[in-house]
PDB file of N, CA and C in Angstrom:
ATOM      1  N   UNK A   1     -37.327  35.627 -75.851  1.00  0.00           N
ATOM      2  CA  UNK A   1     -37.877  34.353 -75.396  1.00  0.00           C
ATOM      3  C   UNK A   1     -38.150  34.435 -73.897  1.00  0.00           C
ATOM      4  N   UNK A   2     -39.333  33.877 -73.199  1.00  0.00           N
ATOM      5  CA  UNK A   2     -39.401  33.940 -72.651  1.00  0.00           C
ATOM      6  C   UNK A   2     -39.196  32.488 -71.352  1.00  0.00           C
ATOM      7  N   UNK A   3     -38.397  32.999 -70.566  1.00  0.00           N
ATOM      8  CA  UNK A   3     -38.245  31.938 -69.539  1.00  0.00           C
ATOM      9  C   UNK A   3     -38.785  31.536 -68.444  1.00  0.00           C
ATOM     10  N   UNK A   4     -38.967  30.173 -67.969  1.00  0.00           N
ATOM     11  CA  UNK A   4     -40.094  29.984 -67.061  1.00  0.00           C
ATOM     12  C   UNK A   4     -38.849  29.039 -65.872  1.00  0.00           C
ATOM     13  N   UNK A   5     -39.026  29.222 -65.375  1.00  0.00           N
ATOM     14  CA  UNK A   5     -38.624  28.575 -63.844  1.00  0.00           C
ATOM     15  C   UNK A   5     -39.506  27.864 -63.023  1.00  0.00           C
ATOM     16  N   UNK A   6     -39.380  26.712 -63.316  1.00  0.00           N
ATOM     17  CA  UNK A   6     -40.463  25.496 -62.223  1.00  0.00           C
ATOM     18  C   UNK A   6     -40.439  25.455 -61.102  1.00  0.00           C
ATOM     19  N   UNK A   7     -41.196  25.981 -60.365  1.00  0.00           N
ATOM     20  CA  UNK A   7     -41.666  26.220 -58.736  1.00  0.00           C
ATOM     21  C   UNK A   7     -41.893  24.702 -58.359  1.00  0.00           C
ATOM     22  N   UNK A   8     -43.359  24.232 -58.699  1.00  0.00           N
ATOM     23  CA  UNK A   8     -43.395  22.770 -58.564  1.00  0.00           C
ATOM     24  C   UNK A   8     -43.458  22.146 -60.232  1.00  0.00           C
ATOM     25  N   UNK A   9     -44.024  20.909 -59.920  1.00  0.00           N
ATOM     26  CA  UNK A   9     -45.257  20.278 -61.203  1.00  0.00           C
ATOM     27  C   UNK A   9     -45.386  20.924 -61.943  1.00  0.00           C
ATOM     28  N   UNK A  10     -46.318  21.478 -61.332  1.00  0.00           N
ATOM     29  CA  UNK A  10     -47.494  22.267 -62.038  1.00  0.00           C
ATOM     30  C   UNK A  10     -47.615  23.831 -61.918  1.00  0.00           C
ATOM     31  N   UNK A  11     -46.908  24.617 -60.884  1.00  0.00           N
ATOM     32  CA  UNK A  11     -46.307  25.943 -61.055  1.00  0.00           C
ATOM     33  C   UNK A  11     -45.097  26.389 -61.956  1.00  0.00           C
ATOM     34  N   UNK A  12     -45.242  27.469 -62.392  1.00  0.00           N
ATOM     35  CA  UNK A  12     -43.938  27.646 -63.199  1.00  0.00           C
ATOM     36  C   UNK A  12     -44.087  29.391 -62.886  1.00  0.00           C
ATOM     37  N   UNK A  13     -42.843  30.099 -62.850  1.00  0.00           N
ATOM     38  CA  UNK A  13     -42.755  31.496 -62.681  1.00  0.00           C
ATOM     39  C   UNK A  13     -42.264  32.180 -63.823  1.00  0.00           C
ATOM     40  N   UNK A  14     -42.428  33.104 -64.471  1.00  0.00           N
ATOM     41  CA  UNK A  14     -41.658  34.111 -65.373  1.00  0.00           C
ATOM     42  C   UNK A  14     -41.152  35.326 -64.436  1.00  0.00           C
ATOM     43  N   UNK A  15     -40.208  35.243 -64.617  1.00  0.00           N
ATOM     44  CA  UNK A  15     -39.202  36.291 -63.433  1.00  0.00           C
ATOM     45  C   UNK A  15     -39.299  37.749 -63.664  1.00  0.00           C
ATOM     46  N   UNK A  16     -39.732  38.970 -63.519  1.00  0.00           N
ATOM     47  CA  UNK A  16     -39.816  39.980 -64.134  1.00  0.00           C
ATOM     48  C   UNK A  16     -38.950  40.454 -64.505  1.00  0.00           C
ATOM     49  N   UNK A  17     -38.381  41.384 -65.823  1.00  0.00           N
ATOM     50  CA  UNK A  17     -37.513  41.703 -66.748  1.00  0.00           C
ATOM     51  C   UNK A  17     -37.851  43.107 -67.474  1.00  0.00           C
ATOM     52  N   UNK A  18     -37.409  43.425 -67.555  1.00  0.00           N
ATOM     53  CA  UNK A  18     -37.427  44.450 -68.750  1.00  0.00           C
ATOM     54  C   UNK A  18     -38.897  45.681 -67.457  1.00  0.00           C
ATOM     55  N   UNK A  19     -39.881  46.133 -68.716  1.00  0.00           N
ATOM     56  CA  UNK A  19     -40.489  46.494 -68.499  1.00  0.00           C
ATOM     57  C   UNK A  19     -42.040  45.938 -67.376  1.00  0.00           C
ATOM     58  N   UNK A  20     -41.471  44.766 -66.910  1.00  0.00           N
ATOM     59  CA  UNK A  20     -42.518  44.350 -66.566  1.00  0.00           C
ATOM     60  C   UNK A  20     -42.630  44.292 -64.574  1.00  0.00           C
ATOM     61  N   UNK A  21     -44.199  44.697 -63.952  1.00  0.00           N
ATOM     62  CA  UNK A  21     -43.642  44.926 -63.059  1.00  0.00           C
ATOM     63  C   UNK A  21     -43.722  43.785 -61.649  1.00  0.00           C
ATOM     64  N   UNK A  22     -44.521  42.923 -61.862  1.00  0.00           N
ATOM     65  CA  UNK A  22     -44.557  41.583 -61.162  1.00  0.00           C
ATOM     66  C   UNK A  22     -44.599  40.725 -61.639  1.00  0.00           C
ATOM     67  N   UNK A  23     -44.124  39.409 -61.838  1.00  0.00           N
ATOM     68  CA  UNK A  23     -43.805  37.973 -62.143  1.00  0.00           C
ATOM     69  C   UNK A  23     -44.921  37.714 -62.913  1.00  0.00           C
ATOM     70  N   UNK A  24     -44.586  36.822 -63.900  1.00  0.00           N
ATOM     71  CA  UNK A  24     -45.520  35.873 -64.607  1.00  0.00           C
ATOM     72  C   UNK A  24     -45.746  34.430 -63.632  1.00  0.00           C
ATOM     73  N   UNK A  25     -47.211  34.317 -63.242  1.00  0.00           N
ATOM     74  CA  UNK A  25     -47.326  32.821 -62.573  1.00  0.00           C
ATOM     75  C   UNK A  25     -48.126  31.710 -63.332  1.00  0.00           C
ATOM     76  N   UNK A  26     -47.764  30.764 -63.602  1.00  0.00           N
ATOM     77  CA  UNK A  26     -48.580  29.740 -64.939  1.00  0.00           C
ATOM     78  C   UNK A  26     -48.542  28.163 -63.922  1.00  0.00           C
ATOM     79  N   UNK A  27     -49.781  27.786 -64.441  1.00  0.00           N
ATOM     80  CA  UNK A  27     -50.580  26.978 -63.600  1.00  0.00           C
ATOM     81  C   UNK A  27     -50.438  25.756 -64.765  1.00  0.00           C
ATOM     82  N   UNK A  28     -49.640  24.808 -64.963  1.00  0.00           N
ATOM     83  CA  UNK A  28     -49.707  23.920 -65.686  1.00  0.00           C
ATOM     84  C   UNK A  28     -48.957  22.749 -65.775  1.00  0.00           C
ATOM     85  N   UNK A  29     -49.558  21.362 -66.493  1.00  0.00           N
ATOM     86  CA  UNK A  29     -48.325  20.710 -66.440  1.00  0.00           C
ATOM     87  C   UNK A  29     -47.167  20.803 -67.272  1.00  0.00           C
ATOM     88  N   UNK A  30     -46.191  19.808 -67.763  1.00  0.00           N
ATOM     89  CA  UNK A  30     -45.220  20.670 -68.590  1.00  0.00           C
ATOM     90  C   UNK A  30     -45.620  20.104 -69.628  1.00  0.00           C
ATOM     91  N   UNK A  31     -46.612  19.004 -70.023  1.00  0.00           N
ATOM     92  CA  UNK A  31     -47.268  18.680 -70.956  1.00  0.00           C
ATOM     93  C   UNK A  31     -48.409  19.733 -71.803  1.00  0.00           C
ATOM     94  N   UNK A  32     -48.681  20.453 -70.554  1.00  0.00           N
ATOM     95  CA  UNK A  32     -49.444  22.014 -70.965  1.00  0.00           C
ATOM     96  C   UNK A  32     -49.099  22.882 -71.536  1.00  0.00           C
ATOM     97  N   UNK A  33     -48.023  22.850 -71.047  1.00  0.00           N
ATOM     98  CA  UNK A  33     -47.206  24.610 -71.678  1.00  0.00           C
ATOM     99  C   UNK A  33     -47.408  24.746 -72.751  1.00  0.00           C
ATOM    100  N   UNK A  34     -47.782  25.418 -73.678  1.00  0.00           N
ATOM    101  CA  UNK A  34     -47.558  25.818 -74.845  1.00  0.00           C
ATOM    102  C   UNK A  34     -46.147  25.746 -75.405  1.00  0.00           C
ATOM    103  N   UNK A  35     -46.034  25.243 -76.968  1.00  0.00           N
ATOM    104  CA  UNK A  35     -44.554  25.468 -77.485  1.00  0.00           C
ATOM    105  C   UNK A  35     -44.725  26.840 -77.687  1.00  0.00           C
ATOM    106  N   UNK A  36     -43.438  27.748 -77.077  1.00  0.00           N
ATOM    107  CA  UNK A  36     -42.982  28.921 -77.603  1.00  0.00           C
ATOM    108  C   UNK A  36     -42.792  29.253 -79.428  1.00  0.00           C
ATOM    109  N   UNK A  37     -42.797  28.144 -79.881  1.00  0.00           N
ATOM    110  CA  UNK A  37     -42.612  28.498 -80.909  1.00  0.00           C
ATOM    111  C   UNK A  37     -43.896  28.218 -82.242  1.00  0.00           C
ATOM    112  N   UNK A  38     -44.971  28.117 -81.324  1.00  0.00           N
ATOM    113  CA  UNK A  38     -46.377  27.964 -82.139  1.00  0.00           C
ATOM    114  C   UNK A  38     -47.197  28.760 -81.377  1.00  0.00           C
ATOM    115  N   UNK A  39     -47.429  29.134 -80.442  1.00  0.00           N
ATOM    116  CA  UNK A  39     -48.269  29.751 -79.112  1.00  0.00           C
ATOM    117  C   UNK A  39     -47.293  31.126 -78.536  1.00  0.00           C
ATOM    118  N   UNK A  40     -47.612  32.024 -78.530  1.00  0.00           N
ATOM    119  CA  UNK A  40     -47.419  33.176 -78.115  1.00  0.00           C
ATOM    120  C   UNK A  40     -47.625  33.707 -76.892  1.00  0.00           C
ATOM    121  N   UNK A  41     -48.479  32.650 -75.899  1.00  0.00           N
ATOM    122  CA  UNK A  41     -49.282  33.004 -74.996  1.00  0.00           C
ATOM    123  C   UNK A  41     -48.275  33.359 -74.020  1.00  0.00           C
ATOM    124  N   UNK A  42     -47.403  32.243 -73.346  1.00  0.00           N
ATOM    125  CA  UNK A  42     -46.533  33.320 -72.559  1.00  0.00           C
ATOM    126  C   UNK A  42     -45.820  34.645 -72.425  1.00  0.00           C
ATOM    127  N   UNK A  43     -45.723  34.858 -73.826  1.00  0.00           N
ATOM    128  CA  UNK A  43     -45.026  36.168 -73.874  1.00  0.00           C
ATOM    129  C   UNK A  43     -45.977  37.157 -73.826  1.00  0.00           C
ATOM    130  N   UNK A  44     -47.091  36.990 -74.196  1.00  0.00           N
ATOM    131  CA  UNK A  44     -48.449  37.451 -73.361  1.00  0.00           C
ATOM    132  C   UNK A  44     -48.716  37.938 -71.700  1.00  0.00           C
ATOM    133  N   UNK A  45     -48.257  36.829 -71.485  1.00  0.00           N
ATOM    134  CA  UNK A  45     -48.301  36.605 -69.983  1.00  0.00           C
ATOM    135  C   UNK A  45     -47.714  37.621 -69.349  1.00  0.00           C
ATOM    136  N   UNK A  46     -46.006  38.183 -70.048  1.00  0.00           N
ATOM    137  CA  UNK A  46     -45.176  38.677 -69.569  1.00  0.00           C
ATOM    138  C   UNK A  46     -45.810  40.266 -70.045  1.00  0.00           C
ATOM    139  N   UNK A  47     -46.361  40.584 -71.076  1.00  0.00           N
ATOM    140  CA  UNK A  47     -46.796  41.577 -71.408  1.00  0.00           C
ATOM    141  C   UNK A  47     -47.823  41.897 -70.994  1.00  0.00           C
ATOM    142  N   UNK A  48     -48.563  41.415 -70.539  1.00  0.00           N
ATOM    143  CA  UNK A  48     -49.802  41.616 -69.034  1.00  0.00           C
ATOM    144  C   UNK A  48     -48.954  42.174 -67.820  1.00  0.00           C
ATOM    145  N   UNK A  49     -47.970  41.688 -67.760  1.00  0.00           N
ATOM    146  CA  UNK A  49     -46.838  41.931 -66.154  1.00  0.00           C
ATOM    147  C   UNK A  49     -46.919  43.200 -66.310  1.00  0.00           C
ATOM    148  N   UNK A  50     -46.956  43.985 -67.391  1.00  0.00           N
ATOM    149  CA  UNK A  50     -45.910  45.498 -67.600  1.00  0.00           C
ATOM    150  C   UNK A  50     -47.617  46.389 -67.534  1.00  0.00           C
ATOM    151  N   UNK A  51     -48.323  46.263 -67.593  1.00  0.00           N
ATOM    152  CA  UNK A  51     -49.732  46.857 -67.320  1.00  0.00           C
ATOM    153  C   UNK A  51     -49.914  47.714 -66.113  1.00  0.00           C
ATOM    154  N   UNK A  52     -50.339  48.950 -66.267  1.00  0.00           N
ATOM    155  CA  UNK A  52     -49.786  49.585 -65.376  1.00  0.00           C
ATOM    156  C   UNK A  52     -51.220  49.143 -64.249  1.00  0.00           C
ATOM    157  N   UNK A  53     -50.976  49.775 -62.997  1.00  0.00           N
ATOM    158  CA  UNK A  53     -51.518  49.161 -61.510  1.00  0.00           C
ATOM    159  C   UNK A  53     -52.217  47.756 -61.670  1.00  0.00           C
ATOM    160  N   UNK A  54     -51.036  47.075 -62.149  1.00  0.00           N
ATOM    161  CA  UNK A  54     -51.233  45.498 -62.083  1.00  0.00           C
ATOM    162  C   UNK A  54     -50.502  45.186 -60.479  1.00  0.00           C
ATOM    163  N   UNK A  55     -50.938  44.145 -59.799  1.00  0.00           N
ATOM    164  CA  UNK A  55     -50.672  43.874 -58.512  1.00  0.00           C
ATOM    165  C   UNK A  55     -50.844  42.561 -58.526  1.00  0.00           C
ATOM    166  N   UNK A  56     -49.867  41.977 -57.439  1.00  0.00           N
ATOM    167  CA  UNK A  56     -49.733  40.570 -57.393  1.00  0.00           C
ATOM    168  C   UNK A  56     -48.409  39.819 -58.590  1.00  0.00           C
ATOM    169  N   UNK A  57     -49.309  39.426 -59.471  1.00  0.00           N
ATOM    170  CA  UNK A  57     -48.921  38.661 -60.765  1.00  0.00           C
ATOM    171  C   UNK A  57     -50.096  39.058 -61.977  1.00  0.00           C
ATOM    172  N   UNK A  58     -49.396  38.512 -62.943  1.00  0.00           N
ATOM    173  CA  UNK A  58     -50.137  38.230 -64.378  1.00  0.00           C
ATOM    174  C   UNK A  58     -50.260  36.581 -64.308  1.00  0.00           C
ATOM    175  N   UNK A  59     -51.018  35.989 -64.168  1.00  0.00           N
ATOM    176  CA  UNK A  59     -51.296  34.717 -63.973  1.00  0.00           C
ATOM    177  C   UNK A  59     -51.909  33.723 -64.981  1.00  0.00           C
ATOM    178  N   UNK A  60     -51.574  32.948 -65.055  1.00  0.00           N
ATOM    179  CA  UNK A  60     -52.181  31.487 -66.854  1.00  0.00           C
ATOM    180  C   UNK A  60     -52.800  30.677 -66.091  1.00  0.00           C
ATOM    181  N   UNK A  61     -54.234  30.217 -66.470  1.00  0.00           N
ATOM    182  CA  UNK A  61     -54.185  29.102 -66.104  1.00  0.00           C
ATOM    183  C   UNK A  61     -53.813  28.076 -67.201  1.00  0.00           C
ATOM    184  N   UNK A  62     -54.019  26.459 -67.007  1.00  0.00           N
ATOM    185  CA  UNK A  62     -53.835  25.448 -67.824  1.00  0.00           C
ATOM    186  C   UNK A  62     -54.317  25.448 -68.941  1.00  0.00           C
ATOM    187  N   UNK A  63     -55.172  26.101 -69.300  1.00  0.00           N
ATOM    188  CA  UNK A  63     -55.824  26.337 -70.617  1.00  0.00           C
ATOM    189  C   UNK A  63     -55.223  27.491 -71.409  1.00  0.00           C
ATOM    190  N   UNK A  64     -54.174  27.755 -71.089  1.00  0.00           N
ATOM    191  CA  UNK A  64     -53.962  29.126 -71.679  1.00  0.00           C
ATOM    192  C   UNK A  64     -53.238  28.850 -72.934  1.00  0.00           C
ATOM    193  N   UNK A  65     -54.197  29.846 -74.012  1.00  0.00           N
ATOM    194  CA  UNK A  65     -53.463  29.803 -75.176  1.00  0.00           C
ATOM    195  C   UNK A  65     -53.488  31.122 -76.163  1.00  0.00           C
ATOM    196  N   UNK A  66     -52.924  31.758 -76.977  1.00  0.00           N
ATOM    197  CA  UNK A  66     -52.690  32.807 -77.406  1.00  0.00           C
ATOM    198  C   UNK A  66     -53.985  33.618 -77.367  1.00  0.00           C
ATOM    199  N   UNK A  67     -54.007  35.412 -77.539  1.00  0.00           N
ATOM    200  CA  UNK A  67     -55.031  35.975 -77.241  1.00  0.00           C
ATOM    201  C   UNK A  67     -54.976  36.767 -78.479  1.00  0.00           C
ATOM    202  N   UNK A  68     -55.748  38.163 -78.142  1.00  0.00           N
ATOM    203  CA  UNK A  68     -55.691  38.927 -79.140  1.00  0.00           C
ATOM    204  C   UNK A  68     -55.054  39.904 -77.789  1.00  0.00           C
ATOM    205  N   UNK A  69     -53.981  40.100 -77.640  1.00  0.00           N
ATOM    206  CA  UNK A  69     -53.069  41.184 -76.644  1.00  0.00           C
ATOM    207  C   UNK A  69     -52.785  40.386 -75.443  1.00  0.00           C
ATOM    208  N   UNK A  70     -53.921  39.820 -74.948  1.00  0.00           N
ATOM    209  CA  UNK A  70     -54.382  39.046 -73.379  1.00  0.00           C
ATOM    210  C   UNK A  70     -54.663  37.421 -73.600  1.00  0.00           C
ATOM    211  N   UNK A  71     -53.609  37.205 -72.745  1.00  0.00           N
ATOM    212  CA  UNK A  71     -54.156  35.079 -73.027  1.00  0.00           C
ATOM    213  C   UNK A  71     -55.507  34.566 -72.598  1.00  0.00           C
ATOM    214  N   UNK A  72     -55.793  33.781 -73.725  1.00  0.00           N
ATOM    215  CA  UNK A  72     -57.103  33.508 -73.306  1.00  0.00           C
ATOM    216  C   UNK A  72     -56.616  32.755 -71.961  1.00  0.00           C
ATOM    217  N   UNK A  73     -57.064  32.493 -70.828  1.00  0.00           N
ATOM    218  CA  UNK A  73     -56.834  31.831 -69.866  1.00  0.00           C
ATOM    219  C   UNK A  73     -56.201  32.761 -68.766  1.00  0.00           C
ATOM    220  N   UNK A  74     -55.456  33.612 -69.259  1.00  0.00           N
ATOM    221  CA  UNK A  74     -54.799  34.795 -68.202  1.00  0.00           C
ATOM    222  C   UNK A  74     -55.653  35.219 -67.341  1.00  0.00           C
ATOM    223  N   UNK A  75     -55.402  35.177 -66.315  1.00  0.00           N
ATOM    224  CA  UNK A  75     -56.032  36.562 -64.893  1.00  0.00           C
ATOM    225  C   UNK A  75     -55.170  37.557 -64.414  1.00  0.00           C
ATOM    226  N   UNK A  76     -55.877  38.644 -64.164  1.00  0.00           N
ATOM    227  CA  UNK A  76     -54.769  39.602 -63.815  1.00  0.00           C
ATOM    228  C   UNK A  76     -55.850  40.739 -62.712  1.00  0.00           C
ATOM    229  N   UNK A  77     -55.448  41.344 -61.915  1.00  0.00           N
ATOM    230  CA  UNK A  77     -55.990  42.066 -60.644  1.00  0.00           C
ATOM    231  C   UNK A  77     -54.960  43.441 -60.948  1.00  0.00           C
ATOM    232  N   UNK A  78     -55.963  44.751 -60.716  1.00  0.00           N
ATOM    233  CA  UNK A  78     -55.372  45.829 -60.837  1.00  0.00           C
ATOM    234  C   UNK A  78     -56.350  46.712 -60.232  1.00  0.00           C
ATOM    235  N   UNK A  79     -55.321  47.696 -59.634  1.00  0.00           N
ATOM    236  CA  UNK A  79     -55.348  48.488 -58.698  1.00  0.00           C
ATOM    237  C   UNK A  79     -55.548  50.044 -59.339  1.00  0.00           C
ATOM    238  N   UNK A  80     -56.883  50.599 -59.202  1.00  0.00           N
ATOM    239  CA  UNK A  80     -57.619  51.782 -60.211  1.00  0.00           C
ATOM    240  C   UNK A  80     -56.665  52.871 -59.851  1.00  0.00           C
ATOM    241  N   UNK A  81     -56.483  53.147 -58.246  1.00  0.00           N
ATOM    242  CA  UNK A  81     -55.325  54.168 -58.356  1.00  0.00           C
ATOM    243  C   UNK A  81     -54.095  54.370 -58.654  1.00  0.00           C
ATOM    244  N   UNK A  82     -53.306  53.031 -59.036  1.00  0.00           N
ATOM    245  CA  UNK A  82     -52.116  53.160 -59.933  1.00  0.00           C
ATOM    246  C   UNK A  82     -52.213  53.487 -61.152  1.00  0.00           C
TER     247      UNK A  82
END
């Protein structure tokens, strides 16, 4: 399961764990979030983190909802020589 930690409102963080190598950052209200237990998308989120020469974050916006690997709504920035 994945855990989110409320920065503000409308920020929320996934803390990096396991295999993953920078934070999950999600842009939403808490009326947004997806239920973990119908929506997959955060754990998505966190599995974007572990991507190799990913930099920064794996990031959601408010629209984010399950993908096929990648949340629809996810952004993510990576670095060709890692």
């Amino acid at each position: 399961m994945t855990k989110l930690v409320e920065e503000s409102p409308y920020r929320w963080r996934i803390e990096p764990e396991g295999a993953m190598r920078v934070p999950g950052i999600v842009f939403a209200s808490r009326e947004l979030l997806p239920d973990p237990a119908e929506d997959q998308a955060l754990g998505q989120v966190a599995a974007v983190a572990t991507l190799p020469g990913i930099v920064e974050a794996s990031y959601a916006m408010p629209d984010m909802h399950w993908g096929y690997g990648f949340p629809i709504g996810g952004v993510a920035a990576t670095d060709v020589d890692d």
